[in-house]
N, C-alpha and C. Protein backbone atom coordinates (compact mmCIF):
# COMPACT_ATOMS: atom_id res chain seq x y z
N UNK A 1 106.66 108.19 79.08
CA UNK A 1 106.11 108.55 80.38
C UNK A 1 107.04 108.03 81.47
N UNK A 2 106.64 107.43 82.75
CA UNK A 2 107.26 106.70 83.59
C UNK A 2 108.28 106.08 83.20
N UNK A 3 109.56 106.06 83.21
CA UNK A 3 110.52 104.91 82.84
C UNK A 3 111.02 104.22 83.82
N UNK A 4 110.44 104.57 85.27
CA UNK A 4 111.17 103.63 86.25
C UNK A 4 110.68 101.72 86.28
N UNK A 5 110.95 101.15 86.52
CA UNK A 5 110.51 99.69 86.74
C UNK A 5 109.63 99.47 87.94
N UNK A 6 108.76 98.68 87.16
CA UNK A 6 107.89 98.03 88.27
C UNK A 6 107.83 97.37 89.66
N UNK A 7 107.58 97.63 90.42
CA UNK A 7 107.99 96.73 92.15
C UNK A 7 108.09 95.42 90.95
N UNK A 8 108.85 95.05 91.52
CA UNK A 8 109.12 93.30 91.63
C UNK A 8 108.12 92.56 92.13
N UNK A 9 107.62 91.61 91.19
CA UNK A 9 106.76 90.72 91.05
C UNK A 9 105.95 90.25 93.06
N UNK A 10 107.07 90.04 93.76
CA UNK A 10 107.17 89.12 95.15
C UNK A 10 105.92 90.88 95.76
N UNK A 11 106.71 91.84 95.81
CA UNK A 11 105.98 92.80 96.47
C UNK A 11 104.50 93.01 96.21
N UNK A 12 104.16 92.97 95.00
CA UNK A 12 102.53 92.90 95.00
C UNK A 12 102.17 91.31 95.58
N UNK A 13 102.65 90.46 94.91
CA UNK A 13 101.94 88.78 95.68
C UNK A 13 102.23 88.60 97.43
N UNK A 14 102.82 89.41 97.94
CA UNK A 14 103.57 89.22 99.07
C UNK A 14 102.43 89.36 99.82
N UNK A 15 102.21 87.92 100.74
CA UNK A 15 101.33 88.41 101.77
C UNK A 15 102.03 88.75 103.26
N UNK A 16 101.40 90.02 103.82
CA UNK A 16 101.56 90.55 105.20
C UNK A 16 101.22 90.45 106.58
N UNK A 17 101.86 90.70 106.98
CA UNK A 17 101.51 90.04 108.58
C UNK A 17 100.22 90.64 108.95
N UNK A 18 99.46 89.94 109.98
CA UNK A 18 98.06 90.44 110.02
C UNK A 18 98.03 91.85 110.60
N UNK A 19 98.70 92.56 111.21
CA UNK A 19 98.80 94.22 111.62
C UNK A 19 99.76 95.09 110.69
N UNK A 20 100.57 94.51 109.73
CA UNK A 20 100.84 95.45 108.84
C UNK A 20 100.14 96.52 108.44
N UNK A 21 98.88 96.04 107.38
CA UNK A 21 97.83 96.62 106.78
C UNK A 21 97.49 98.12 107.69
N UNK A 22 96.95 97.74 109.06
CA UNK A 22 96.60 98.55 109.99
C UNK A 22 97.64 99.59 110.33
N UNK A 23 99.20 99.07 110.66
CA UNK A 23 100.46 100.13 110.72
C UNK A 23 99.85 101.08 109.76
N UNK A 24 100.13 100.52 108.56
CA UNK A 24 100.60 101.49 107.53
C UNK A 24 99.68 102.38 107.45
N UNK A 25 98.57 101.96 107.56
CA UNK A 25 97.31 103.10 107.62
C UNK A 25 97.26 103.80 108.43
N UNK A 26 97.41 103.66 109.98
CA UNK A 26 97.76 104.29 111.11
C UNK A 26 98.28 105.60 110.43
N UNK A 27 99.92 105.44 110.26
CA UNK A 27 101.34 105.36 110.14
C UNK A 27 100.72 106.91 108.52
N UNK A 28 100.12 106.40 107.75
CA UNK A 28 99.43 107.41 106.59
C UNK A 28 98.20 108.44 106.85
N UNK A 29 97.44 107.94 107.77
CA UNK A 29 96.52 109.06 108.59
C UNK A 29 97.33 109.74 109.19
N UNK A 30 98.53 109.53 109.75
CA UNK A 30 99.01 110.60 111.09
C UNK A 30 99.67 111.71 109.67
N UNK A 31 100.44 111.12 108.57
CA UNK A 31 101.19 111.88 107.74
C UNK A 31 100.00 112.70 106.82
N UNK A 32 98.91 112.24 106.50
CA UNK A 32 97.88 112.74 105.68
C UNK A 32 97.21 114.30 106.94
N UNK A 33 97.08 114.10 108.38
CA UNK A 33 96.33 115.09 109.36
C UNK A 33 97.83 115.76 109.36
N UNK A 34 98.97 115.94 109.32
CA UNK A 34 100.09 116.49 109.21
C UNK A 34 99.89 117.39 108.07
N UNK A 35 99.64 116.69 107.26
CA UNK A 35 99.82 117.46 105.59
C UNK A 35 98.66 118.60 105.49
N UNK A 36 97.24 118.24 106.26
CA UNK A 36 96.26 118.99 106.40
C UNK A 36 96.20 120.34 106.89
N UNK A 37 96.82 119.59 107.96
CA UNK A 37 97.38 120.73 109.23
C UNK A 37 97.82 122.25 108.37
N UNK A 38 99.05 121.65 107.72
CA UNK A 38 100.16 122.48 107.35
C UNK A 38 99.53 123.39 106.09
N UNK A 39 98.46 122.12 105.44
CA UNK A 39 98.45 122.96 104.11
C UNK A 39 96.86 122.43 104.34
N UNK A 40 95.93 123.63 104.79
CA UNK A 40 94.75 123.08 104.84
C UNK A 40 93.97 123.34 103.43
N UNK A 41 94.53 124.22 102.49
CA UNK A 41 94.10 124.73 101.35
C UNK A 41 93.74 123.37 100.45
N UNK A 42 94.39 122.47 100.67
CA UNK A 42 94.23 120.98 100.11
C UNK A 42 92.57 120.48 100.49
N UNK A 43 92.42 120.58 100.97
CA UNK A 43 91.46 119.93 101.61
C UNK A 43 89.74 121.09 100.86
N UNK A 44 90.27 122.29 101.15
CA UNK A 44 89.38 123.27 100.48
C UNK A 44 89.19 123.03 99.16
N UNK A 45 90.56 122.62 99.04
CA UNK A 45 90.51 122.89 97.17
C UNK A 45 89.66 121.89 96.28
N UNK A 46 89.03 120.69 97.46
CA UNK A 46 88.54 119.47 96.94
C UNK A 46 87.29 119.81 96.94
N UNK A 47 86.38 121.25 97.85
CA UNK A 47 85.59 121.29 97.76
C UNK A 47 84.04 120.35 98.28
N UNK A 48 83.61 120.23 97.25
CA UNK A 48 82.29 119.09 97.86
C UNK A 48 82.79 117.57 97.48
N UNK A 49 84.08 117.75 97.02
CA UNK A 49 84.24 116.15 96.99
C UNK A 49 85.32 115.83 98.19
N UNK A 50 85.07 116.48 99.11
CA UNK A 50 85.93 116.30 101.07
C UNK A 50 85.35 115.09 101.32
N UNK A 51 84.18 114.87 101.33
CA UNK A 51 83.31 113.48 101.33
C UNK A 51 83.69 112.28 101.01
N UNK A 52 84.18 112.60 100.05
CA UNK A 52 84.43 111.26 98.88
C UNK A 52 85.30 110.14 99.36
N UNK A 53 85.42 109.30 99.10
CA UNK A 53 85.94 107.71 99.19
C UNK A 53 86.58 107.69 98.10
N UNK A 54 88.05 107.75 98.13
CA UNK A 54 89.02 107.50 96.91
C UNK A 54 89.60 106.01 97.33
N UNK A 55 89.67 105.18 96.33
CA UNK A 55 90.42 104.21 96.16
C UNK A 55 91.39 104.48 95.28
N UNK A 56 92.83 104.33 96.00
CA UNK A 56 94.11 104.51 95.27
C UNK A 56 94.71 103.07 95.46
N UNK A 57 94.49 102.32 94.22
CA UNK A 57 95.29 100.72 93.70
C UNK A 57 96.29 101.17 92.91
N UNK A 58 97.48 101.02 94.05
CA UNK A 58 99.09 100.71 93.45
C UNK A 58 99.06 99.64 93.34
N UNK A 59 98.94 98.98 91.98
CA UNK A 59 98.74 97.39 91.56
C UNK A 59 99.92 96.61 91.40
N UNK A 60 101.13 97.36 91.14
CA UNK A 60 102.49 96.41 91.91
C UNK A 60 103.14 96.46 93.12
N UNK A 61 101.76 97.06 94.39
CA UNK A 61 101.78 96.79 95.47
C UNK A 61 100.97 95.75 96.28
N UNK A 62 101.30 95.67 97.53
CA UNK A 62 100.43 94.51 97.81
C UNK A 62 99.42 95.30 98.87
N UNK A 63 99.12 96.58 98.91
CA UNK A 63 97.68 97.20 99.43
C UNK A 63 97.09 98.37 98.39
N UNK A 64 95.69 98.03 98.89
CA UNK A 64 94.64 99.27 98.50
C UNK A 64 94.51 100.19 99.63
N UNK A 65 94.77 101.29 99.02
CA UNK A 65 94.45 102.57 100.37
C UNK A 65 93.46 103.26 100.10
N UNK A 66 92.12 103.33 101.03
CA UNK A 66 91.11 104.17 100.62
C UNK A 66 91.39 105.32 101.70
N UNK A 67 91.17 106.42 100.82
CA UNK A 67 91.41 107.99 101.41
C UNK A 67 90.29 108.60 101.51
N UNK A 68 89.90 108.89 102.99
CA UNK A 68 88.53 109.90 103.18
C UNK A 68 89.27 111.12 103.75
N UNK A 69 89.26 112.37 103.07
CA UNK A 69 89.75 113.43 103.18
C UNK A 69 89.06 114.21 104.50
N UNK A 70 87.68 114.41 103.81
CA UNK A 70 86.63 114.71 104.96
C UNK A 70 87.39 113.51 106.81
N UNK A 71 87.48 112.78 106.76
CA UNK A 71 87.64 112.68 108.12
C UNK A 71 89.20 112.44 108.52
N UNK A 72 89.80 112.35 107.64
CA UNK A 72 91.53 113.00 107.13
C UNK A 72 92.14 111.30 107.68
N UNK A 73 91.75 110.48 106.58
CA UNK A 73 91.97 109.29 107.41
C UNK A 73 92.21 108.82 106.17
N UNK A 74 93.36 107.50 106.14
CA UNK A 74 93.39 106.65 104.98
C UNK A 74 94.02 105.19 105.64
N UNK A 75 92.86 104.49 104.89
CA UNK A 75 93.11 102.94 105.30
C UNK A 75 93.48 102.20 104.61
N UNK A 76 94.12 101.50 105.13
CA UNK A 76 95.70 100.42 104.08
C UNK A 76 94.64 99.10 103.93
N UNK A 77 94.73 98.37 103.00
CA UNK A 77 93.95 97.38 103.35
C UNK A 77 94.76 96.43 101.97
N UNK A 78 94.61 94.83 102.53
CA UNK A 78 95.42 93.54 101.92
C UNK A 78 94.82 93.68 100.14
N UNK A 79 95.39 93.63 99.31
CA UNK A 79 94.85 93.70 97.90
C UNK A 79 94.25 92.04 97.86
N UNK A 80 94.41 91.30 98.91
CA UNK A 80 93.42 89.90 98.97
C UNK A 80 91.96 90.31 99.02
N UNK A 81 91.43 91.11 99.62
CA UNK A 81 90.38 91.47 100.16
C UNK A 81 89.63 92.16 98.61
N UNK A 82 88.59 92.37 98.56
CA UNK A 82 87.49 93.09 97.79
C UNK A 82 88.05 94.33 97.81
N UNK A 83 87.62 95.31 97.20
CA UNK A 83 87.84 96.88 97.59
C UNK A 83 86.46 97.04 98.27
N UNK A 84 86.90 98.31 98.97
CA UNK A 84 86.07 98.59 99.41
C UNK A 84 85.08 99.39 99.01
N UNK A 85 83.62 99.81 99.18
CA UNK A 85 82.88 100.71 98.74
C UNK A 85 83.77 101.82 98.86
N UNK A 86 83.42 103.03 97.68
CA UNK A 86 84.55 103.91 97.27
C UNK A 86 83.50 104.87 96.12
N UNK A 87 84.02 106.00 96.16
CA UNK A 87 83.13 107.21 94.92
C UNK A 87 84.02 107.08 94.25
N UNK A 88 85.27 106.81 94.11
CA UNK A 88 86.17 107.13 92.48
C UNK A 88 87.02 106.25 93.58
N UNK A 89 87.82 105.90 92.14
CA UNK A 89 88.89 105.14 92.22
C UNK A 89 90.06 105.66 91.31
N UNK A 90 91.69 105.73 91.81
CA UNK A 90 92.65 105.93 90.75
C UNK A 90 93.39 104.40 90.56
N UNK A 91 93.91 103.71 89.47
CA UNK A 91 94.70 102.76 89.27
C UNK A 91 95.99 103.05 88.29
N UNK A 92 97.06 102.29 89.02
CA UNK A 92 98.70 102.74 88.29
C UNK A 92 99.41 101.82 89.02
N UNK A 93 100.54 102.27 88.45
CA UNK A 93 101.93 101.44 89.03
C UNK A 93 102.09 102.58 90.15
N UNK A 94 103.17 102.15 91.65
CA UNK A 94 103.88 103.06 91.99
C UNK A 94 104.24 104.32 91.57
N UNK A 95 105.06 103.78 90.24
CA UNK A 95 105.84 104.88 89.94
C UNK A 95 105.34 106.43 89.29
N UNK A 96 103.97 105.77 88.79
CA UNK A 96 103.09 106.90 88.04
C UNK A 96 102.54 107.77 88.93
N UNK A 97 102.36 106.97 89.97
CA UNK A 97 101.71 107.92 91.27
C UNK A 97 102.75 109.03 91.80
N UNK A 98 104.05 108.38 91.68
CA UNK A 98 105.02 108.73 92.49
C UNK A 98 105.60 110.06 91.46
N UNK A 99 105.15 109.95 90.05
CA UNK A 99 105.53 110.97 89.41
C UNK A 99 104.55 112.33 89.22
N UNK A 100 103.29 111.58 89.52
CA UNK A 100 102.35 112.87 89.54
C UNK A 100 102.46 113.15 90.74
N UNK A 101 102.54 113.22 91.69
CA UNK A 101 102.67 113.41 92.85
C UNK A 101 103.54 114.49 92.79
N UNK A 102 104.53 114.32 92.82
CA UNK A 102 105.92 115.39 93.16
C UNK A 102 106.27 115.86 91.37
N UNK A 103 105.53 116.17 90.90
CA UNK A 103 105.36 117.33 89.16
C UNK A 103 106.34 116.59 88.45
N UNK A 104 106.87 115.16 88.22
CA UNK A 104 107.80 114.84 87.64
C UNK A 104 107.14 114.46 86.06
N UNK A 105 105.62 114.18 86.37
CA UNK A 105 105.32 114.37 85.04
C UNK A 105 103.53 114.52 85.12
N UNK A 106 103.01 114.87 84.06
CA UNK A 106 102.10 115.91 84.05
C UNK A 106 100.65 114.91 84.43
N UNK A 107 99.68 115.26 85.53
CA UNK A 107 98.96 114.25 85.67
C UNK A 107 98.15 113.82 84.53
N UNK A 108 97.40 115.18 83.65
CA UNK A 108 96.79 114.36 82.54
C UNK A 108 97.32 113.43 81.75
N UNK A 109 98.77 113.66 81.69
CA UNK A 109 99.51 112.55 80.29
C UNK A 109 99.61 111.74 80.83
N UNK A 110 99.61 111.46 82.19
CA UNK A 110 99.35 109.65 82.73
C UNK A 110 97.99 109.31 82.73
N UNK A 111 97.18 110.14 82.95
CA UNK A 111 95.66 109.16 82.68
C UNK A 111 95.22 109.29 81.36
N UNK A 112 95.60 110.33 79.95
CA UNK A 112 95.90 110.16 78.79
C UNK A 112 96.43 108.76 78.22
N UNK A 113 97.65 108.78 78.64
CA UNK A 113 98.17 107.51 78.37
C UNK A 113 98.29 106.30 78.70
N UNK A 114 96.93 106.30 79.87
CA UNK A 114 96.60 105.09 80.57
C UNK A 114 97.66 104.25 81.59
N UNK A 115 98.24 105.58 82.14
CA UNK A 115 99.40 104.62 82.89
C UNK A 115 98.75 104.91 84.37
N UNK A 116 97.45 105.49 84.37
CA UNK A 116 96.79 105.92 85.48
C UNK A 116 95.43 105.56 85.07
N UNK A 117 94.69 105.04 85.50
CA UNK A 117 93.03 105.03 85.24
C UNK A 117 92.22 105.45 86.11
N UNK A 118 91.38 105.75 86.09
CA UNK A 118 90.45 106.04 87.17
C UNK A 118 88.74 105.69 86.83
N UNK A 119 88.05 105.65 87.62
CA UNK A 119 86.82 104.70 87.70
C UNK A 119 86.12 105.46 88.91
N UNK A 120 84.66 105.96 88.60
CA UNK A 120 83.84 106.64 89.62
C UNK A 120 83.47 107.85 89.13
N UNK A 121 83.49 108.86 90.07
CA UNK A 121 83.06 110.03 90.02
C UNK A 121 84.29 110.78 89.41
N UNK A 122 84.81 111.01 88.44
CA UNK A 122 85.71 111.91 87.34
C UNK A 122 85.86 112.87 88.11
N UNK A 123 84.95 113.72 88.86
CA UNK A 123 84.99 115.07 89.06
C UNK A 123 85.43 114.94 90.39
N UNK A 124 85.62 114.00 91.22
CA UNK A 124 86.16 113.73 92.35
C UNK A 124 87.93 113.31 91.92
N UNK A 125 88.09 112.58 91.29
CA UNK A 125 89.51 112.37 90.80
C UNK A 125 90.20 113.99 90.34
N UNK A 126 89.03 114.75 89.44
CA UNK A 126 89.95 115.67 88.82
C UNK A 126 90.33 116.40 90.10
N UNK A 127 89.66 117.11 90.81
CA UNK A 127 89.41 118.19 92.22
C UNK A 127 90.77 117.22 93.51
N UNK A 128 90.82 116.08 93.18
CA UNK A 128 92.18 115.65 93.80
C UNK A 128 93.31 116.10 93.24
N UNK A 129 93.15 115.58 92.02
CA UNK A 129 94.72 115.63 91.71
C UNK A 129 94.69 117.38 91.72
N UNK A 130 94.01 117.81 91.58
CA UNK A 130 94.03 119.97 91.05
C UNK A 130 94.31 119.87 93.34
N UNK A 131 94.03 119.12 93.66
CA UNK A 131 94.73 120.04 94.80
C UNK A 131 95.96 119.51 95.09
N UNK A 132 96.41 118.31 94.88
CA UNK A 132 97.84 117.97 95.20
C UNK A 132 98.58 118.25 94.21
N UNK A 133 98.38 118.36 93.28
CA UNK A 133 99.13 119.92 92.12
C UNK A 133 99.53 120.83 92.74
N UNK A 134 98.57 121.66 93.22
CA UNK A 134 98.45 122.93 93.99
C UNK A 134 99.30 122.80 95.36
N UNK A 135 99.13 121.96 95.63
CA UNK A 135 100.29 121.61 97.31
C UNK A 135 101.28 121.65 96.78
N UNK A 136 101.95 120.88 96.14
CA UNK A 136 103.60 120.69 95.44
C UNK A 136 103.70 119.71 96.64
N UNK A 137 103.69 119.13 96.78
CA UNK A 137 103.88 118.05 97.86
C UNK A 137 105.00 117.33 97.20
N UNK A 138 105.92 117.09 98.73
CA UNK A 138 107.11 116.31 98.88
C UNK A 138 107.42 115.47 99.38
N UNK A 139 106.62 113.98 99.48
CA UNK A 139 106.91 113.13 100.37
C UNK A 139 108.05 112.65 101.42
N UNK A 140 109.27 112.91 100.15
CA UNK A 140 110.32 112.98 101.39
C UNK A 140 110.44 113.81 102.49
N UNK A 141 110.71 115.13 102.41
CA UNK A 141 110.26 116.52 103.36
C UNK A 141 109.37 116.19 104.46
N UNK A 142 107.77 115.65 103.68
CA UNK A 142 107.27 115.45 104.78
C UNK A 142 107.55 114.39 105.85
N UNK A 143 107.88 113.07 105.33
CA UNK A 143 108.39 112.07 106.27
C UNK A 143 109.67 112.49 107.24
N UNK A 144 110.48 113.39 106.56
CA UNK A 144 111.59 113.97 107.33
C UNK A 144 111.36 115.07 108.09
N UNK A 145 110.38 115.46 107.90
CA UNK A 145 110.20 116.25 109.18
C UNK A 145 109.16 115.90 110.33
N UNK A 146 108.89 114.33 110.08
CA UNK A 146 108.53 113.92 110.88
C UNK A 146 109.29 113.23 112.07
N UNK A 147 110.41 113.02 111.55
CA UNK A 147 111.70 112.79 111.90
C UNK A 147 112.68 113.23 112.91
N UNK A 148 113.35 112.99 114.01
CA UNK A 148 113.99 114.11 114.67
C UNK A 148 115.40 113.90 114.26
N UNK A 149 115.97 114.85 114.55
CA UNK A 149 117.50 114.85 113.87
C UNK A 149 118.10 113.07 114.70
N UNK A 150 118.82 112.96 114.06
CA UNK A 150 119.50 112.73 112.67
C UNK A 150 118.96 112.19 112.02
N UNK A 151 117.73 111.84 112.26
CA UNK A 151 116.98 110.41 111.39
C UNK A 151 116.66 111.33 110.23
N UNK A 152 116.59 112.85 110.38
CA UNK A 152 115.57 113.55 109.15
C UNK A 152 116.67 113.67 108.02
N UNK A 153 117.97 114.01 108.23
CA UNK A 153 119.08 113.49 107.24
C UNK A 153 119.38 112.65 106.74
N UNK A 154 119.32 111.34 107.53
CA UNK A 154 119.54 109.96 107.08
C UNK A 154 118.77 109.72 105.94
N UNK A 155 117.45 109.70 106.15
CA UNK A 155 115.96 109.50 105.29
C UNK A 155 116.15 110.30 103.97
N UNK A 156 116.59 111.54 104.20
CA UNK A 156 116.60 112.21 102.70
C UNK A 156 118.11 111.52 101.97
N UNK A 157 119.27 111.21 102.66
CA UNK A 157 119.98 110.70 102.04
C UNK A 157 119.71 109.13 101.22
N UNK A 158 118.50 108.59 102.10
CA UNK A 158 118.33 107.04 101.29
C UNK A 158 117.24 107.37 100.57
N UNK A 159 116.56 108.27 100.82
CA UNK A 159 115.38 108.55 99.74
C UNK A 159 116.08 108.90 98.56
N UNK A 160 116.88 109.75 98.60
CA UNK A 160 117.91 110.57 97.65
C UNK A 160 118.74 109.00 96.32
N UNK A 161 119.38 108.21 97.19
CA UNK A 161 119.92 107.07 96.58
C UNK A 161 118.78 106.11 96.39
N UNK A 162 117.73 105.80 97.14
CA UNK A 162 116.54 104.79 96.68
C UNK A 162 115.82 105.69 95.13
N UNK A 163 115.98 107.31 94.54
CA UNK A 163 115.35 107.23 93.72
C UNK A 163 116.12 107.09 92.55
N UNK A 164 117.34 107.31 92.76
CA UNK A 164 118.58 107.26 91.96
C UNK A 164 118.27 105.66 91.15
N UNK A 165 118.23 104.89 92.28
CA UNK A 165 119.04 103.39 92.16
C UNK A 165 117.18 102.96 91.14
N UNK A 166 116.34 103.39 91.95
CA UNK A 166 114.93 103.25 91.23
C UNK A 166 114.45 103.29 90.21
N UNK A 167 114.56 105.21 89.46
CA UNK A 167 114.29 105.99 88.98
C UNK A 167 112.96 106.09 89.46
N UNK A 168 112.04 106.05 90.07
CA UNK A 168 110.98 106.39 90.64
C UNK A 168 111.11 108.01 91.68
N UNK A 169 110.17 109.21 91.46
CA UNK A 169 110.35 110.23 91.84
C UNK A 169 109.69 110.12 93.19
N UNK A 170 110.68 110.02 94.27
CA UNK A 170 110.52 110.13 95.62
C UNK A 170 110.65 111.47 96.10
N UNK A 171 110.84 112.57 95.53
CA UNK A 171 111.08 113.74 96.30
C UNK A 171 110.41 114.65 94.86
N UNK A 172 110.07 116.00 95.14
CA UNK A 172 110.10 117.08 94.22
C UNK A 172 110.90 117.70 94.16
N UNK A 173 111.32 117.92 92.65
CA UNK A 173 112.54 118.57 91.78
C UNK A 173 112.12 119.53 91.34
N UNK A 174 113.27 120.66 91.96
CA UNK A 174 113.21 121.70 91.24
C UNK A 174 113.22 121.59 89.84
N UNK A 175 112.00 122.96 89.42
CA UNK A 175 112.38 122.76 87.84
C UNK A 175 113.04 123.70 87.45
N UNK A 176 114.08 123.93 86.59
CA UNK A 176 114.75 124.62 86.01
C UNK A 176 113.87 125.47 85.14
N UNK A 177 114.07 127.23 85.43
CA UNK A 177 113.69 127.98 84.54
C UNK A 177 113.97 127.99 82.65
């Protein structure tokens, strides 16, 4: 499955300055109402689980992000803290996320093979991942076109060498017929 390596030990224990948490969430609502915007079919495709409270624990990170689709908002919060009340939950490394995400590898064979778990409402997890399937979503792309020139080049060039140097899938790859 995944063969990239784990964040380094310091990045999940690492504690953050007291407005980090809040940036990043900020900073992921504005990119999540972007992504909506563009591709509102995402949001349809979830159906009656728009509602729902996802907890996504990147556990060799040092936050929990809970995602409410319905109000197109996701909050970063210290992995010191409790989780928060939540209808499903997904758990993984980075990199598993980072591979279902952008089709680098197939979402069932990571929660098959337990490199993904999930906890809650099943039918809320499945109706996620079946719509960010369906998006083909590109994290890099999108951050770069959030970007104004030159910064939107720069970014794909270090995204480009950060997945190299990683092996973690930061962008979506074409697949070869």
């Amino acid at each position: 499955m995944t063969s990239s390596r784990p964040l380094p030990r310091l990045l999940g224990r690492m504690v953050l300055p007291p407005l980090a948490a809040p940036a990043v969430g900020l900073a992921l609502t504005r990119l999540l109402r972007r992504i909506a915007a563009r591709q509102p079919a995402i949001l349809s495709r979830l159906g009656p689980h728009q509602q729902a409270r996802f907890l996504i624990d990147v556990q060799d990170g040092p936050l929990l992000l809970l995602i409410e689709p319905g109000a197109r908002r996701i909050a970063a919060l210290p992995r010191r803290r409790p989780a928060p009340p939540h209808d499903a939950a997904i758990h993984g490394r980075l990199a598993a996320f980072l591979a279902m995400l952008h089709g680098a590898e197939d979402g069932d064979a990571l929660f098959f093979s337990g490199e993904l778990q999930i906890g809650g409402d099943t039918s809320a997890v499945l109706a996620l991942r079946n719509a960010l399937d369906d998006a083909e979503l590109d994290l890099t792309e999108e951050l770069a076109a959030l970007a104004a020139a030159p910064f939107d080049g720069w970014l794909r060039r270090v995204s480009a060498l950060a997945a190299r140097r990683s092996g973690y899938a930061l962008s979506r790859q074409e697949q070869m017929p």
